[in-house]
Protein backbone atom coordinates (compact mmCIF):
# COMPACT_ATOMS: atom_id res chain seq x y z
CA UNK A 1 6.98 -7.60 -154.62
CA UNK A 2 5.12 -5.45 -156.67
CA UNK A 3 2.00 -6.68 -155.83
CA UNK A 4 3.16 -6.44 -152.22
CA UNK A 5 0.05 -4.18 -151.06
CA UNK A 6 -2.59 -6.42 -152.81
CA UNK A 7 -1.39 -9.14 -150.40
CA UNK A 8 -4.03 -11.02 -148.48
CA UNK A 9 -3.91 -11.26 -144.53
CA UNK A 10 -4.46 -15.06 -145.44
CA UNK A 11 -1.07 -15.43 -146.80
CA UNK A 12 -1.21 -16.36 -150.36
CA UNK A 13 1.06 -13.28 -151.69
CA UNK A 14 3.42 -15.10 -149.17
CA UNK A 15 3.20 -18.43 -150.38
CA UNK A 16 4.00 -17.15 -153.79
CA UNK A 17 7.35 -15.31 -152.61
CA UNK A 18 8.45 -18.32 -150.50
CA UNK A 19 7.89 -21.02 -153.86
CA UNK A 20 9.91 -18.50 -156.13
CA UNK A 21 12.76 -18.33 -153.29
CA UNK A 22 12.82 -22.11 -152.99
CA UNK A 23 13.04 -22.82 -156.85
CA UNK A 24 16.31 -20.15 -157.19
CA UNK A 25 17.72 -22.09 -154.27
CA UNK A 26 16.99 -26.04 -155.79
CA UNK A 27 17.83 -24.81 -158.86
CA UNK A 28 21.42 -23.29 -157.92
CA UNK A 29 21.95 -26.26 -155.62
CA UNK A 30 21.69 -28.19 -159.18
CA UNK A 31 25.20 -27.54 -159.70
CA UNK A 32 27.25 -28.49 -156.81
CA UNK A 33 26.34 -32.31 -156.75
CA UNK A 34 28.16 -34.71 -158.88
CA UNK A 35 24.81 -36.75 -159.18
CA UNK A 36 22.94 -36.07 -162.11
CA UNK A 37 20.34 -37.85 -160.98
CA UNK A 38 20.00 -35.16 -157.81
CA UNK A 39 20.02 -32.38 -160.47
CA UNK A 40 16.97 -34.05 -162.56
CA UNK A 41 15.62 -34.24 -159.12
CA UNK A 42 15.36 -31.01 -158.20
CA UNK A 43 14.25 -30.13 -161.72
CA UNK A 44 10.69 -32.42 -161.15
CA UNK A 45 10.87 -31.17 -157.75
CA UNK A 46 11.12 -27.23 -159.29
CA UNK A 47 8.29 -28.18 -161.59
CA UNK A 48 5.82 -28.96 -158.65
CA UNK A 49 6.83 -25.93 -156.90
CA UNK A 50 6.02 -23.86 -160.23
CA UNK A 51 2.17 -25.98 -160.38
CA UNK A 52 1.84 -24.69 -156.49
CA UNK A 53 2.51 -20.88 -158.12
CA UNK A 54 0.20 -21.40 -161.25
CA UNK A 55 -2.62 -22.99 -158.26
CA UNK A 56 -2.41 -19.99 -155.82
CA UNK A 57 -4.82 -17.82 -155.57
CA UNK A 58 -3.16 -14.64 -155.58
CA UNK A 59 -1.07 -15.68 -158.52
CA UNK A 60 -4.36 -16.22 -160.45
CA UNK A 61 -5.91 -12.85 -159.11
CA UNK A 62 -3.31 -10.40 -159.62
CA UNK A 63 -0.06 -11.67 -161.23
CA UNK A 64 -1.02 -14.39 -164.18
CA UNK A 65 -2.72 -11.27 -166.25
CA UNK A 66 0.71 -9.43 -165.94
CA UNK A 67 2.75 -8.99 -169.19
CA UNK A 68 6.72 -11.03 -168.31
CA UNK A 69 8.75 -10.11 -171.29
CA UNK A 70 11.69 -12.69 -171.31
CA UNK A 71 15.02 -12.51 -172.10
CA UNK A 72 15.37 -12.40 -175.66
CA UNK A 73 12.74 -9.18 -175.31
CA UNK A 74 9.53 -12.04 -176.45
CA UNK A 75 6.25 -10.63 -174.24
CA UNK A 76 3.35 -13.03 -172.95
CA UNK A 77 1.24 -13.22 -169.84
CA UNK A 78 2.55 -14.57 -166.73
CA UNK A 79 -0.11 -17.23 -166.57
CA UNK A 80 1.37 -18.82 -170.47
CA UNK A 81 4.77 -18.06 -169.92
CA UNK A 82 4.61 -20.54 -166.36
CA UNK A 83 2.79 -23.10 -168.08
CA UNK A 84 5.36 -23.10 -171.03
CA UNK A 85 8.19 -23.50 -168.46
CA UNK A 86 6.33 -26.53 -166.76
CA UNK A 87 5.65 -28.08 -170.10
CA UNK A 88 9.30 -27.68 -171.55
CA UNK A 89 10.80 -28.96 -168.34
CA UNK A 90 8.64 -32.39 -168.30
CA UNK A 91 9.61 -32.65 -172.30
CA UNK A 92 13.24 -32.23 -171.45
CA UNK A 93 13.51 -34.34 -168.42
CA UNK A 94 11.28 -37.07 -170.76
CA UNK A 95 14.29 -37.05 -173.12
CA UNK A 96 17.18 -36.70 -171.42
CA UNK A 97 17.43 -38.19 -168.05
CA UNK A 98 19.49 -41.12 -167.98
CA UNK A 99 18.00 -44.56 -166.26
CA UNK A 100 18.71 -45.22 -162.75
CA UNK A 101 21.31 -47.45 -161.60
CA UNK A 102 20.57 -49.42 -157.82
CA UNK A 103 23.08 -48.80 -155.10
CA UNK A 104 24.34 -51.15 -153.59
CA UNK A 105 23.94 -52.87 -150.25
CA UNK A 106 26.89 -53.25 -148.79
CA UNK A 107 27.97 -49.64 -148.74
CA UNK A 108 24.75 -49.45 -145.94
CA UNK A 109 25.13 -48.93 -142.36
CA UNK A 110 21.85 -49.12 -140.05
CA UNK A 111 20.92 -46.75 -137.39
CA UNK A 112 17.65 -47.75 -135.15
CA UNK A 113 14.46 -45.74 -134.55
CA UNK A 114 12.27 -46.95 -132.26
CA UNK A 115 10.50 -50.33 -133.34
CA UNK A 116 12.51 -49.67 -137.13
CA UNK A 117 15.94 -49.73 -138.57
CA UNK A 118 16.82 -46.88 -141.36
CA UNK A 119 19.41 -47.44 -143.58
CA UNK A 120 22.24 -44.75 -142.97
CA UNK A 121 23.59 -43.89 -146.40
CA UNK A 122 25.46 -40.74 -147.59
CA UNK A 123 22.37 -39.69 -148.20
CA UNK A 124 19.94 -39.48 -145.51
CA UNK A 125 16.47 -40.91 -146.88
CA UNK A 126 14.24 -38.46 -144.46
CA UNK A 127 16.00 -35.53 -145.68
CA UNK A 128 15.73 -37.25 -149.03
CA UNK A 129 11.85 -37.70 -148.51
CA UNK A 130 11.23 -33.88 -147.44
CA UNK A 131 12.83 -32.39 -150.54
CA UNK A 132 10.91 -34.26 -153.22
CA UNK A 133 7.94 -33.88 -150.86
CA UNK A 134 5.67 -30.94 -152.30
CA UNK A 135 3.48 -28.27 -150.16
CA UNK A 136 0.07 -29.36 -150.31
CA UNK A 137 -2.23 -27.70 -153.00
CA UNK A 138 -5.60 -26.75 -153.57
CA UNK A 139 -8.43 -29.52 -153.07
CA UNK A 140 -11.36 -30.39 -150.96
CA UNK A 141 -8.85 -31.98 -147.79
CA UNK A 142 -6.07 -30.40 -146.73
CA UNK A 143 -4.49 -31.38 -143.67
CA UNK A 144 -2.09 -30.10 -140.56
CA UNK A 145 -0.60 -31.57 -137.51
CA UNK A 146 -1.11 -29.51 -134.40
CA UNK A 147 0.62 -30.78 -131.22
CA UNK A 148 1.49 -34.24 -132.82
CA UNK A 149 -2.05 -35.00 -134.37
CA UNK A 150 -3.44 -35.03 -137.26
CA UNK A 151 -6.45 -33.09 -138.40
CA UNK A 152 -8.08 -31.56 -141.46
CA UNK A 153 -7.36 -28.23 -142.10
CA UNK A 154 -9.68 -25.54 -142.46
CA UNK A 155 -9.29 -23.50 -145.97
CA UNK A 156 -10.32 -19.75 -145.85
CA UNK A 157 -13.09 -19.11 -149.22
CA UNK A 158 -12.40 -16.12 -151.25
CA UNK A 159 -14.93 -14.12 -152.74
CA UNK A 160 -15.20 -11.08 -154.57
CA UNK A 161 -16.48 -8.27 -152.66
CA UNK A 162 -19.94 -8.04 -154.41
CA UNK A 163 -20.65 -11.25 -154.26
CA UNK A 164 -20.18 -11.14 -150.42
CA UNK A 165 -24.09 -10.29 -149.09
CA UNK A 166 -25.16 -12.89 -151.68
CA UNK A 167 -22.93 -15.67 -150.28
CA UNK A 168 -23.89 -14.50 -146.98
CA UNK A 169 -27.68 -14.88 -147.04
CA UNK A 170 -27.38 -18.39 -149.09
CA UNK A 171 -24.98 -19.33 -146.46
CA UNK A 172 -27.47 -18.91 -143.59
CA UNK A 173 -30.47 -20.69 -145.74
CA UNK A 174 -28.93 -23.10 -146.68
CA UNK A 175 -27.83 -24.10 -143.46
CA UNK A 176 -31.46 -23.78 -142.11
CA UNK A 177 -32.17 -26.25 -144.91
CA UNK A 178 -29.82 -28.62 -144.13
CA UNK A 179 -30.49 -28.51 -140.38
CA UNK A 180 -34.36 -29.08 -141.30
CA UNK A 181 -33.30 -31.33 -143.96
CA UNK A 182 -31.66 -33.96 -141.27
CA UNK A 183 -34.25 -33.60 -139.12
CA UNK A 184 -36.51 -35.09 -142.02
CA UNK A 185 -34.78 -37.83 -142.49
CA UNK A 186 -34.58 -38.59 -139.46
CA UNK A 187 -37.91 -39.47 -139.11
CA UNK A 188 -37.58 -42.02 -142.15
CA UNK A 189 -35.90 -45.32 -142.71
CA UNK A 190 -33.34 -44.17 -144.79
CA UNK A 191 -29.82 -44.94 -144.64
CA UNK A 192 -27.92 -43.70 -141.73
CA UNK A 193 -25.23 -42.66 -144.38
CA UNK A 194 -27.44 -40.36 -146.06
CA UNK A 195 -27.87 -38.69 -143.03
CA UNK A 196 -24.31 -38.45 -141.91
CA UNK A 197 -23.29 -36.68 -145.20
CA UNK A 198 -26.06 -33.95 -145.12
CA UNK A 199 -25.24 -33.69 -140.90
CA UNK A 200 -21.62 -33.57 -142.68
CA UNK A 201 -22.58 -30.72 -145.08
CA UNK A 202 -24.39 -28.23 -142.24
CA UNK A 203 -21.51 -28.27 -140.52
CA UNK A 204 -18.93 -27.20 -143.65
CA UNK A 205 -21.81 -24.67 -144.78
CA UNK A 206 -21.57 -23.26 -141.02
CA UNK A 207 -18.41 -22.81 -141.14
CA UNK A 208 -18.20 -20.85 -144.00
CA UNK A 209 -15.12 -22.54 -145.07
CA UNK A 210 -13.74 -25.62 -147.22
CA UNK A 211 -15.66 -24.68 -150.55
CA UNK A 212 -14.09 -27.46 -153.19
CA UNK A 213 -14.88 -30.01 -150.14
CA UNK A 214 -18.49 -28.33 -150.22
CA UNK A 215 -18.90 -28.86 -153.59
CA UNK A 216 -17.37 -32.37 -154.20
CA UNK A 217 -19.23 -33.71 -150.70
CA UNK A 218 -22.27 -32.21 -153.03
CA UNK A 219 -21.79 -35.09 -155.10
CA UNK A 220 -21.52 -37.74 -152.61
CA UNK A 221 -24.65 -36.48 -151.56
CA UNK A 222 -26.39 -37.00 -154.98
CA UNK A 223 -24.54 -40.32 -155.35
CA UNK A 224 -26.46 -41.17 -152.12
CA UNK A 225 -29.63 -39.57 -153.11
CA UNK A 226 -29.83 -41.29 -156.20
CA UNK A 227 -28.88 -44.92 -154.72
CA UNK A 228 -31.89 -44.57 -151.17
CA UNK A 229 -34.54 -42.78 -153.51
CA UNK A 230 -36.93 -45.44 -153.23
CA UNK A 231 -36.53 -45.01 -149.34
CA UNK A 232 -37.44 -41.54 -148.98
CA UNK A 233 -41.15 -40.05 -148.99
CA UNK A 234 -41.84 -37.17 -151.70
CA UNK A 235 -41.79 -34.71 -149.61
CA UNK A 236 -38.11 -35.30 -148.49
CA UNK A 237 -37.10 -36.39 -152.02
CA UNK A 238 -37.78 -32.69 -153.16
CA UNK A 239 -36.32 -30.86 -149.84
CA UNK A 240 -33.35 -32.54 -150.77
CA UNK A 241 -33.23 -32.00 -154.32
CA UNK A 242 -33.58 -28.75 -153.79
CA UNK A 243 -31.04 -28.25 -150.99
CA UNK A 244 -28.62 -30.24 -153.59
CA UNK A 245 -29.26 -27.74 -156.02
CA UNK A 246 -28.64 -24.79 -153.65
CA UNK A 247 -25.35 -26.10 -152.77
CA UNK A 248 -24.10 -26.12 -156.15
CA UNK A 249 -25.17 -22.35 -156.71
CA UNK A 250 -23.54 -21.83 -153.68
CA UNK A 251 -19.76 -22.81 -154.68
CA UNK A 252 -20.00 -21.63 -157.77
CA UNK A 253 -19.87 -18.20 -156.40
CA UNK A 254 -16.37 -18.67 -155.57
CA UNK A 255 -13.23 -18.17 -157.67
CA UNK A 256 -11.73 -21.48 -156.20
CA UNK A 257 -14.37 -23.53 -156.76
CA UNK A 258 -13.98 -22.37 -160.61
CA UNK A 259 -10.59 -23.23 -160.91
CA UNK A 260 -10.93 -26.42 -159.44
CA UNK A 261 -13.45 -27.40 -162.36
CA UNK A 262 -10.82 -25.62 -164.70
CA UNK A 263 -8.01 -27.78 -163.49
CA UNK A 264 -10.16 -30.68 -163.11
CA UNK A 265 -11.16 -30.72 -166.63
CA UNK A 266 -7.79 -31.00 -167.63
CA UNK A 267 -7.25 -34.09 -165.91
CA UNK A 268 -6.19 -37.38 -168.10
CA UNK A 269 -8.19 -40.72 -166.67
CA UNK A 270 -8.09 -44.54 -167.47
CA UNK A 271 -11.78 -46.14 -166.73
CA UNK A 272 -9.84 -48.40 -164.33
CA UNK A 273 -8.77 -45.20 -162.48
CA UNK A 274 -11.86 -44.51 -161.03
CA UNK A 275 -11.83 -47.75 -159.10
CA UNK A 276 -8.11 -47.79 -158.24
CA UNK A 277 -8.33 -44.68 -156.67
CA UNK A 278 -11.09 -45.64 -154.38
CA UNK A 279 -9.59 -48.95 -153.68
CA UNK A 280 -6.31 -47.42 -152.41
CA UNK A 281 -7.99 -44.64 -150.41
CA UNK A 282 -10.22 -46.90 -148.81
CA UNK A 283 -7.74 -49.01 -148.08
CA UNK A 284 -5.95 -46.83 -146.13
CA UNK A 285 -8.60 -45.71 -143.72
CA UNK A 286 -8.03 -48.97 -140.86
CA UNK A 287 -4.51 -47.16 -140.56
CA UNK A 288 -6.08 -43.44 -140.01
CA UNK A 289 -8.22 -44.99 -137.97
CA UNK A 290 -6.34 -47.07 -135.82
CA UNK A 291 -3.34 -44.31 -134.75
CA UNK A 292 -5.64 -43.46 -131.94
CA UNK A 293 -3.86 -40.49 -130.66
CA UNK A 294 -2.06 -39.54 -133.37
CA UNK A 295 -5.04 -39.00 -136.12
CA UNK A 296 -8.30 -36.94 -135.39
CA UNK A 297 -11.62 -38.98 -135.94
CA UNK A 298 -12.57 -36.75 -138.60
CA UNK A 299 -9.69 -36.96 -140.71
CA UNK A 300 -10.80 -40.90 -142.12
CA UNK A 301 -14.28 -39.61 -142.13
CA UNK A 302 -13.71 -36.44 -144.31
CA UNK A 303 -11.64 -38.92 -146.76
CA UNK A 304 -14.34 -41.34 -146.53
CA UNK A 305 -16.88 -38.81 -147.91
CA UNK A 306 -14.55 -37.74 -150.87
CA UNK A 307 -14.38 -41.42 -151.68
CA UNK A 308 -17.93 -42.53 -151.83
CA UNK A 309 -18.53 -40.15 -154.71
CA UNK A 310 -16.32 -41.83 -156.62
CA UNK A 311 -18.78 -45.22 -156.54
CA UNK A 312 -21.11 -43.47 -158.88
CA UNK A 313 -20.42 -40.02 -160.32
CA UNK A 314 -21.76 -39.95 -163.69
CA UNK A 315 -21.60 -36.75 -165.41
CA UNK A 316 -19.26 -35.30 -162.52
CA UNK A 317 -16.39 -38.02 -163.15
CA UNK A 318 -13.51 -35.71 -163.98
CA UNK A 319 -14.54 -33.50 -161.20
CA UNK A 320 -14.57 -36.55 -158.47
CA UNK A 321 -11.67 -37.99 -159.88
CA UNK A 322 -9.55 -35.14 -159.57
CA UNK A 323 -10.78 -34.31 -156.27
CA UNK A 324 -9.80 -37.54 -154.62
CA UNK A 325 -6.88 -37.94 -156.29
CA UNK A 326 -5.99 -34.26 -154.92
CA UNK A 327 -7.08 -34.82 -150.93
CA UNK A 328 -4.76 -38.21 -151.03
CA UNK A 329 -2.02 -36.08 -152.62
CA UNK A 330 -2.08 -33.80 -149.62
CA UNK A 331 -2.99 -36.22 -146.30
CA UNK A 332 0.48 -37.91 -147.91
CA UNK A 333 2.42 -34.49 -148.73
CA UNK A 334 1.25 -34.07 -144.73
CA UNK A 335 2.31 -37.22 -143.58
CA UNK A 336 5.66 -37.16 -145.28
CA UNK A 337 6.50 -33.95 -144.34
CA UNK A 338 5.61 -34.23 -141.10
CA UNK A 339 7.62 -37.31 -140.22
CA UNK A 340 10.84 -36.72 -141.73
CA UNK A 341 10.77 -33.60 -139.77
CA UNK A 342 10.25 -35.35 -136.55
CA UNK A 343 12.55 -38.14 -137.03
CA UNK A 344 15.48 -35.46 -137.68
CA UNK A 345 14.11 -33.52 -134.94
CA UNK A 346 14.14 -36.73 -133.00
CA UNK A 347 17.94 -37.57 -133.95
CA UNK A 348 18.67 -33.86 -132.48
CA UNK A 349 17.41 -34.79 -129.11
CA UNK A 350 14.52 -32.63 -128.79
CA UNK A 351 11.32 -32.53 -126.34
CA UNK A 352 10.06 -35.26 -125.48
CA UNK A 353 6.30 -34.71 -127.22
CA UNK A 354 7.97 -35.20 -130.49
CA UNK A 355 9.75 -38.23 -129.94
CA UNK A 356 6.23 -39.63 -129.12
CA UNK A 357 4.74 -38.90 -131.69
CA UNK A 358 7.37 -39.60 -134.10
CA UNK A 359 7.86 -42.82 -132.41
CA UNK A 360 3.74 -43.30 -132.93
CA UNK A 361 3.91 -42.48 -136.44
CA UNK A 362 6.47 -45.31 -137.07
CA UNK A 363 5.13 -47.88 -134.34
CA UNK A 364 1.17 -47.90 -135.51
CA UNK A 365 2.13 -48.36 -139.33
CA UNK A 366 0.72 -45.46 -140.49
CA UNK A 367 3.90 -44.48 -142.06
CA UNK A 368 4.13 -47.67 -143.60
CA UNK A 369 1.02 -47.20 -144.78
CA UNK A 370 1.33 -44.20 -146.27
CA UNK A 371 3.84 -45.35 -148.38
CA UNK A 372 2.01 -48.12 -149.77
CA UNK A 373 -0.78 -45.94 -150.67
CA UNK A 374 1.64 -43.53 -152.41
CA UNK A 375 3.07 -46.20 -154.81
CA UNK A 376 -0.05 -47.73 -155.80
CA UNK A 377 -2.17 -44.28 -156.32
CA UNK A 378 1.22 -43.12 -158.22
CA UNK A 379 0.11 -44.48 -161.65
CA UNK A 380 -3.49 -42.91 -161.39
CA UNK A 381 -1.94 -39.60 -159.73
CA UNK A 382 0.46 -39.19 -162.71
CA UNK A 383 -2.42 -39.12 -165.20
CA UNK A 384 -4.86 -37.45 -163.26
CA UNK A 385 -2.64 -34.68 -161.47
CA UNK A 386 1.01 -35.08 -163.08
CA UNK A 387 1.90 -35.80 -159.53
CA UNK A 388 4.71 -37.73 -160.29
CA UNK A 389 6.65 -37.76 -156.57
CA UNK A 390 4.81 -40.34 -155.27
CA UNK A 391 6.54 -43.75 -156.08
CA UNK A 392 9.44 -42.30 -155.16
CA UNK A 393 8.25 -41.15 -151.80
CA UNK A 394 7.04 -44.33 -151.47
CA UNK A 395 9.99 -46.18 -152.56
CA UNK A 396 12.14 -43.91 -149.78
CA UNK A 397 9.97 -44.68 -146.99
CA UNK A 398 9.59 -48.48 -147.29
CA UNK A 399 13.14 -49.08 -148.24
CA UNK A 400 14.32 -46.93 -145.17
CA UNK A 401 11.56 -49.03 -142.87
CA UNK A 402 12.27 -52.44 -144.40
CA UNK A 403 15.84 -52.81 -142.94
C-alpha cells in the first residue's frame, strides 16, 4: 500500500493487492480441512498466485527492488526473497506430500446439466476446478468472455516515458510498411498465408497494443518468409526483411517484451516438446472453431498464428516455445474459469443468457475439449512454465462430464 500512488490506471498495483489477499486467505483456509491433500492443494495453488506477483508489471517496476527484511531480521530484495519462497515451497511439497488415494464410486450421487451428468460429491468438482484454476498471466493471447463469448483480449503496452515519441513514430511507419507491404504481395503468387500474417501484424501494430503477441507473430512471419522465399520477387524479399527487422526494434522498446525473453530463457524443453505442443494446440482449433456463437473467429486464428512459429523457429526456440505454451495456459485458465462460474451460476437459477451459454459450453464439446488439451500439454507445460494445474484441471472436468 505503500506504493499506492505509483499505481497505474491499468490496474496492475491492484492485481498485486488482490493475489497477496487471496494467498493469506488459501493459506489460513489450510487449516480447517481434515484433508491433507486440500492443504498441499492450496500450497501449489499459493505458489501460482506468488508466479502471477513475481510476472506483474508493477511488482517488477516498483516493488521487486525494495529491501523485505524477514523475520529473523535477514534483508534481501523483494524480487529474491519471492523467488526463494516459490522454490522452497515446490522442494517441500516434492518431499512431503503423501500419494493420492482414489475415492470411491459408490459414495457418488449424479445431478444433470444439460446434455451431461456431474458427479455430486462432498466436494463439488466446479468449485473444485475454479480454485486450482490460476488468473491468466503474461503472454502473447490472453483471453475474456464478454456477454457469453469468447474473444482475445486486448493487453495495454507499457513504456517508459522517454521512450514514448520513439515508439510513437515507429508505430505509425511501421504500419505504413506493413499496409504497403500487403499490398505487394498481393500482386505476387505467394502464399495466401504469408499475407494473412503480415494483414495480421498491421492490425496489432495499429492498435498499439498486444506487444509479446507482436513480437512472437514476428517470428511466424520469418518462419513464413523463410519457407515462400523462392516465391517472392527481390524487391518484396527486402521490403519484408526490412519490415521484419523493424518489428523486432519495435518490441524491444518495451519492458514486457524484455521480461518475456527473461522468463522465456528460463524455460526447461524436451526436443519432443516442440512438436507436442503444436500437436495439442492444433488440435484443439475444430472445437474453437465449431462453438459458433460462443467463440469469436479470431480467437482460433490468433492461436493459429502463435502455433505456426513453432514449425520452424530456429534460433528463437525457447522464445516460441514458451510463448505457446503460455497463450494455451491462459485460453484454458479462461475457459475453466469461466464455466465453473456459469454452471454454479446456472444451479442458482440465474438469467437466462447464462444458462445458454453455459449450456453451449457443455453441449458443443468445447469443454470437453479443453480438458483434453490440458492433460496432454500438462507434461510439456510443467517443464516449460512449471504450470503444474493442468492434469488436474483436466482430470476434474472429464471425470465430472464422463458420468
Amino acid at each position: 500500500m505503500a506504493t499506492l500512488k505509483h499505481w497505474p490506471q491499468t490496474g496492475e498495483g491492484r492485481q498485486v493487492k488482490a493475489l497477496t489477499e487471496q494467498i493469506t486467505r488459501l493459506m489460513d483456509s489450510t487449516f480447517d480441512r481434515r484433508d491433507i491433500h486440500h492443504t498441499f492443494d492450496n500450497l501449489e495453488h499459493a505458489i501460482e498466485l506468488f508466479k502471477q506477483v513475481r510476472d506483474n508489471t508493477f511488482f517488477e517496476g516498483f516493488i521487486s527492488q525494495v529491501r523485505y527484511k524477514d523475520r529473523h531480521g535477514r534483508e534481501e530484495i523483494f524480487s529474491n526473497a519471492l523467488d526463494s519462497t516459490i522454490n522452497k515451497s515446490r522442494n517441500y511439497i516434492a518431499a512431503n506430500r503423501p500419494p493420492k488415494v482414489a475415492p470411491s464410486r459408490a459414495s457418488e450421487t449424479v445431478q444433470s446439466f444439460g446434455s451431461a451428468s456431474l458427479p455430486a460429491t462432498n466436494d463439488d468438482p466446479w468449485q473444485r476446478l475454479d480454485e486450482i484454476t490460476p488468473a491468466q498471466q503474461s503472454g502473447p493471447l490472453q483471453f475474456e468472455f464478454r456477454s457469453g463469448v469468447l474473444y482475445v483480449k486486448p493487453q495495454t503496452s507499457q513504456a517508459r516515458q522517454l521512450d514514448l515519441d520513439s515508439i510513437l513514430k515507429a508505430r505509425a511507419s511501421l504500419g505504413r510498411d506493413a499496409s504497403e507491404l500487403v499490398a505487394t504481395l498481393q500482386e505476387t503468387n505467394v502464399d495466401r498465408r504469408l499475407i494473412e500474417v503480415v494483414s495480421e501484424v498491421e492490425q496489432v501494430i495499429t492498435s498499439g497494443a498486444d506487444v509479446i503477441r507482436l513480437g512472437l507473430i514476428n517470428f511466424t512471419c520469418e518462419q513464413l518468409f523463410s519457407k515462400f522465399a523462392d516465391q517472392l520477387p527481390d524487391v518484396a524479399a527486402a521490403r519484408f526483411l526490412g519490415f521484419s527487422t523493424g518489428i523486432g526494434l519495435y518490441v524491444g522498446q518495451f519492458p514486457e517484451w524484455h521480461r518475456f525473453i527473461e522468463n522465456a530463457a528460463s524455460a526447461n524443453f524436451e526436443k519432443s516438446d516442440m512438436e507436442v505442443a503444436y500437436d495439442v494446440g492444433r488440435s484443439l482449433l475444430p472445437a474453437l472453431r465449431d462453438a459458433k456463437g460462443l467463440v469469436d473467429p479470431e480467437v482460433p486464428k490468433s492461436i493459429e498464428l502463435i502455433l505456426e512459429a513453432l514449425r520452424n523457429p530456429k534460433l528463437s526456440a525457447k522464445r516460441v516455445l514458451y510463448g505457446a505454451v503460455k497463450t494455451l495456459e491462459n485460453l484454458l485458465a479462461t475457459v475453466f474459469k469461466e464455466v465453473s462460474g456459469l454452471l454454479r451460476a446456472t444451479s442458482d437459477g440465474v438469467q437466462g443468457g447464462i444458462k445458454k451459454a453455459a449450456t453451449a459450453l457443455v453441449a458443443t464439446g468445447l469443454l470437453y475439449a479443453a480438458a483434453h488439451t490440458a492433460v496432454q500439454l500438462s507434461p510439456t507445460a510443467e517443464r516449460v512454465a512449471n504450470a503444474n494445474w493442468l492434469k488436474m484441471a483436466g482430470d476434474i472436468v472429464k471425470s465430472a462430464l464422463s458420468e
